[in-house]
N, C-alpha and C. Protein backbone atom coordinates (compact mmCIF):
# COMPACT_ATOMS: atom_id res chain seq x y z
N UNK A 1 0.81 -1.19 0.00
CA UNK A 1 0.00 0.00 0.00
C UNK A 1 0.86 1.26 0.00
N UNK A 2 1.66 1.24 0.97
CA UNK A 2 2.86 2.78 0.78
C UNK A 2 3.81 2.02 -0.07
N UNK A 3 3.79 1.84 -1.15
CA UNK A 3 4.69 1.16 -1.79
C UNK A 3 5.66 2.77 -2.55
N UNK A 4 7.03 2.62 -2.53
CA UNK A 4 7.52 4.41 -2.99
C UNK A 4 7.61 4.16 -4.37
N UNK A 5 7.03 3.13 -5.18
CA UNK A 5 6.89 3.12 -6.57
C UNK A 5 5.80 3.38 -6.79
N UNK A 6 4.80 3.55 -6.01
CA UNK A 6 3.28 3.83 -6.73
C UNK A 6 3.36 5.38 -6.47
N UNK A 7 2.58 5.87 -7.82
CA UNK A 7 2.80 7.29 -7.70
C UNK A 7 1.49 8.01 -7.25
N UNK A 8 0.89 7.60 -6.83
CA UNK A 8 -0.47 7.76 -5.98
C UNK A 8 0.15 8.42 -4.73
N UNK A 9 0.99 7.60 -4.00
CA UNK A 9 1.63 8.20 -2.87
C UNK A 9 2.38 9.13 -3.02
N UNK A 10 2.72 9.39 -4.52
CA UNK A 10 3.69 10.47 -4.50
C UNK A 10 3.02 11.42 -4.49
N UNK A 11 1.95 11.64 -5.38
CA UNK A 11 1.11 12.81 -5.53
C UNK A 11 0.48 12.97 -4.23
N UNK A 12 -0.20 12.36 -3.10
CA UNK A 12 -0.88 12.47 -2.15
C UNK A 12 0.67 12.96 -1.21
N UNK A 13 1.60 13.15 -1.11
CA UNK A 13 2.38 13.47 -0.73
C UNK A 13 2.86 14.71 -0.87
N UNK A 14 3.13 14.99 -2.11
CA UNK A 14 3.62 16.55 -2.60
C UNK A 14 2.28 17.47 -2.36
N UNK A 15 0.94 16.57 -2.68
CA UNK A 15 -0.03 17.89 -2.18
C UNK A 15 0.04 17.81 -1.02
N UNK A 16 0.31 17.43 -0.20
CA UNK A 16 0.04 17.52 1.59
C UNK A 16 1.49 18.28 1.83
N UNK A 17 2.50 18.42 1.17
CA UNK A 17 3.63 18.99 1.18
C UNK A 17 3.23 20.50 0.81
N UNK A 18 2.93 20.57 -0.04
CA UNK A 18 2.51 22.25 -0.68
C UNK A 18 1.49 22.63 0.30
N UNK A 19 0.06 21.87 0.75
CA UNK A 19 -0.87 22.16 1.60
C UNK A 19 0.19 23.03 2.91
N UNK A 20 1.19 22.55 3.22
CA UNK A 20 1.88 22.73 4.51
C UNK A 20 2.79 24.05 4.56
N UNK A 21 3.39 23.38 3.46
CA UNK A 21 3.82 24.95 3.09
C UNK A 21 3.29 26.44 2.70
N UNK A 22 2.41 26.53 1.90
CA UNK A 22 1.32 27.58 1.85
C UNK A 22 0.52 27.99 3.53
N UNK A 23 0.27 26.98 4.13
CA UNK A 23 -0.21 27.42 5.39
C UNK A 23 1.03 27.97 5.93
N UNK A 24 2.31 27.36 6.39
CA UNK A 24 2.93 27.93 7.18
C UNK A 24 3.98 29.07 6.61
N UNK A 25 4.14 29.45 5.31
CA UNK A 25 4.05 30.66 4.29
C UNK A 25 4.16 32.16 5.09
N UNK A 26 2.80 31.90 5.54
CA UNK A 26 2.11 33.33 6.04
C UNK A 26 2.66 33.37 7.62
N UNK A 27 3.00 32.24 8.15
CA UNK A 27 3.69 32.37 9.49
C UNK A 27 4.77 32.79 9.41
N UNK A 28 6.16 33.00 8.64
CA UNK A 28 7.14 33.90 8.57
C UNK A 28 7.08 34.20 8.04
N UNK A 29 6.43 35.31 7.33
CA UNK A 29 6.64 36.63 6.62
C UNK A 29 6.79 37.68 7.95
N UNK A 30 7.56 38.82 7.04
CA UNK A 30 7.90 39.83 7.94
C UNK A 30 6.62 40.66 8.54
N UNK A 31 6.13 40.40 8.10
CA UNK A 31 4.58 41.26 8.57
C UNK A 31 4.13 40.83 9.62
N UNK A 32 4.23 39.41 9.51
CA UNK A 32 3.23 38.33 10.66
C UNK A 32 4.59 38.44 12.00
N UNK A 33 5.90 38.37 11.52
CA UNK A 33 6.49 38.50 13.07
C UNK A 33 6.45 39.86 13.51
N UNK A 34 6.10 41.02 12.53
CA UNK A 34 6.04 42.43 13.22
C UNK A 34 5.03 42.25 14.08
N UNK A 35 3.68 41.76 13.88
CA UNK A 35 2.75 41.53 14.45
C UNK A 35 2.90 40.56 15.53
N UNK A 36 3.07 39.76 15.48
CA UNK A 36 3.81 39.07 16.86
C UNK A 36 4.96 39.74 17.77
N UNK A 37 5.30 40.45 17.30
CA UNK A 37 6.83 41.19 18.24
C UNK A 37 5.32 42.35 18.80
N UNK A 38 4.56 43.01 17.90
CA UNK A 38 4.29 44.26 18.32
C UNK A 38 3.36 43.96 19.43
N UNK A 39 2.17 42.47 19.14
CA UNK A 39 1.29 42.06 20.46
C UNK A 39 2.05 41.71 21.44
N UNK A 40 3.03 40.99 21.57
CA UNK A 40 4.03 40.46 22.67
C UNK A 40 4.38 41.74 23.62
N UNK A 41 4.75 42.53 22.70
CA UNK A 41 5.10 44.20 23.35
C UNK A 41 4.27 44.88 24.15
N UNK A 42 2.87 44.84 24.16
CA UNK A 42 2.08 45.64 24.57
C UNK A 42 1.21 44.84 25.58
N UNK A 43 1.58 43.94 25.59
CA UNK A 43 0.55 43.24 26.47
C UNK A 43 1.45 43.23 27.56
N UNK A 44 0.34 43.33 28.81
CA UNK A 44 0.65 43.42 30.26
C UNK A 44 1.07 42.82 30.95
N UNK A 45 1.89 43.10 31.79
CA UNK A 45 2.85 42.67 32.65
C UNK A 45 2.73 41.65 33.72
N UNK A 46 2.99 40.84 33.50
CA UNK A 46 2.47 40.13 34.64
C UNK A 46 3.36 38.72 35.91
N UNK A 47 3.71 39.62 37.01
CA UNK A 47 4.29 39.13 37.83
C UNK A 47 3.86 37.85 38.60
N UNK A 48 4.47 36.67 38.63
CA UNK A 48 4.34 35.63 39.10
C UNK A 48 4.54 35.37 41.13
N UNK A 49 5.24 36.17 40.87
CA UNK A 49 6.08 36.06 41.79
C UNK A 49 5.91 37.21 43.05
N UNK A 50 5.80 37.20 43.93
CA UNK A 50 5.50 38.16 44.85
C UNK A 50 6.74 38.40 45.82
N UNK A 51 7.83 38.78 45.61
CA UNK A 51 9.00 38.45 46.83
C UNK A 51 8.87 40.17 47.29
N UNK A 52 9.86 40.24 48.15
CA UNK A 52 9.99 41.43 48.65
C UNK A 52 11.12 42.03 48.06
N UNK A 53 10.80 44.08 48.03
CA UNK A 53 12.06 44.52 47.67
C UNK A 53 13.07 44.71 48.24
N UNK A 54 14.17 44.57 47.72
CA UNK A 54 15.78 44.47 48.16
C UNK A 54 16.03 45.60 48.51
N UNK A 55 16.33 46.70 49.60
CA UNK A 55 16.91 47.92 49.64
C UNK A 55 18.14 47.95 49.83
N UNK A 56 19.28 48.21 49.36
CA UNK A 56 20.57 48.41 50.04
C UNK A 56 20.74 48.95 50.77
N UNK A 57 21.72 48.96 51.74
CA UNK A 57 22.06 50.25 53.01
C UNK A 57 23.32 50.62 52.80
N UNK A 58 23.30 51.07 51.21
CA UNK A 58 24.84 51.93 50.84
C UNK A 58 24.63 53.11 50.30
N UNK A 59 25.26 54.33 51.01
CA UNK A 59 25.00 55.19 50.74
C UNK A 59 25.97 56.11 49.92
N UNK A 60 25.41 56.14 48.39
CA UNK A 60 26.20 56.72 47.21
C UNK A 60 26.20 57.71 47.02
N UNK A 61 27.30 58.67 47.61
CA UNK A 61 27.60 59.90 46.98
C UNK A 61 28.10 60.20 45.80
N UNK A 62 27.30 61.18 45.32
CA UNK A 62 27.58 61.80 43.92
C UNK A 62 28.58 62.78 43.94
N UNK A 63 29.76 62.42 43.31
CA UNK A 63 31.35 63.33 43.45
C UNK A 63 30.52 64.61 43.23
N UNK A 64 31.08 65.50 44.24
CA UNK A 64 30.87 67.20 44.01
C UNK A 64 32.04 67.75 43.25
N UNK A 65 31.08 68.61 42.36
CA UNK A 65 32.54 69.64 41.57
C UNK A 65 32.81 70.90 42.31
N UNK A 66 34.08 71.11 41.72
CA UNK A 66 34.17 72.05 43.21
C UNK A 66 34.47 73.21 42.08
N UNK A 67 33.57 74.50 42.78
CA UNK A 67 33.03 75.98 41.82
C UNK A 67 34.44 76.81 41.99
N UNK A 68 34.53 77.70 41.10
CA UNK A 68 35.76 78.23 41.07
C UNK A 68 35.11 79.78 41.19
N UNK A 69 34.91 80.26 42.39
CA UNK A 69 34.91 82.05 42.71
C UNK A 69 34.86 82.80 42.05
């Protein structure tokens, strides 16, 4: 029945091949990942995770310039 000399299977093959390709075609074009980058982008944020914030207790001074009179 799948015999690779009958060309029945070949043809039922290459169309299910082209079927696949034409569908997934339109999934990388540059348009369709702009559109995927641009929904990914805008959609809301959403934290899993609830920990607490980290404060350091170092206190960074910002070098002073020193004014000339």
């Amino acid at each position: 029945m799948l015999d690779p000399q009958n060309p029945v299977v070949w043809l039922i093959g290459i169309i299910a091949f082209a079927v696949a390709f034409f569908l997934l075609r339109s999934h990388f074009t540059v348009e369709a990942r702009e559109r995927r980058r641009r929904a990914k982008s805008h959609r809301p944020v959403v934290s899993r995770r609830q920990g607490p914030t980290v404060r350091l207790a170092v206190d960074v001074d910002k070098p002073r310039r020193d004014r000339k009179p």
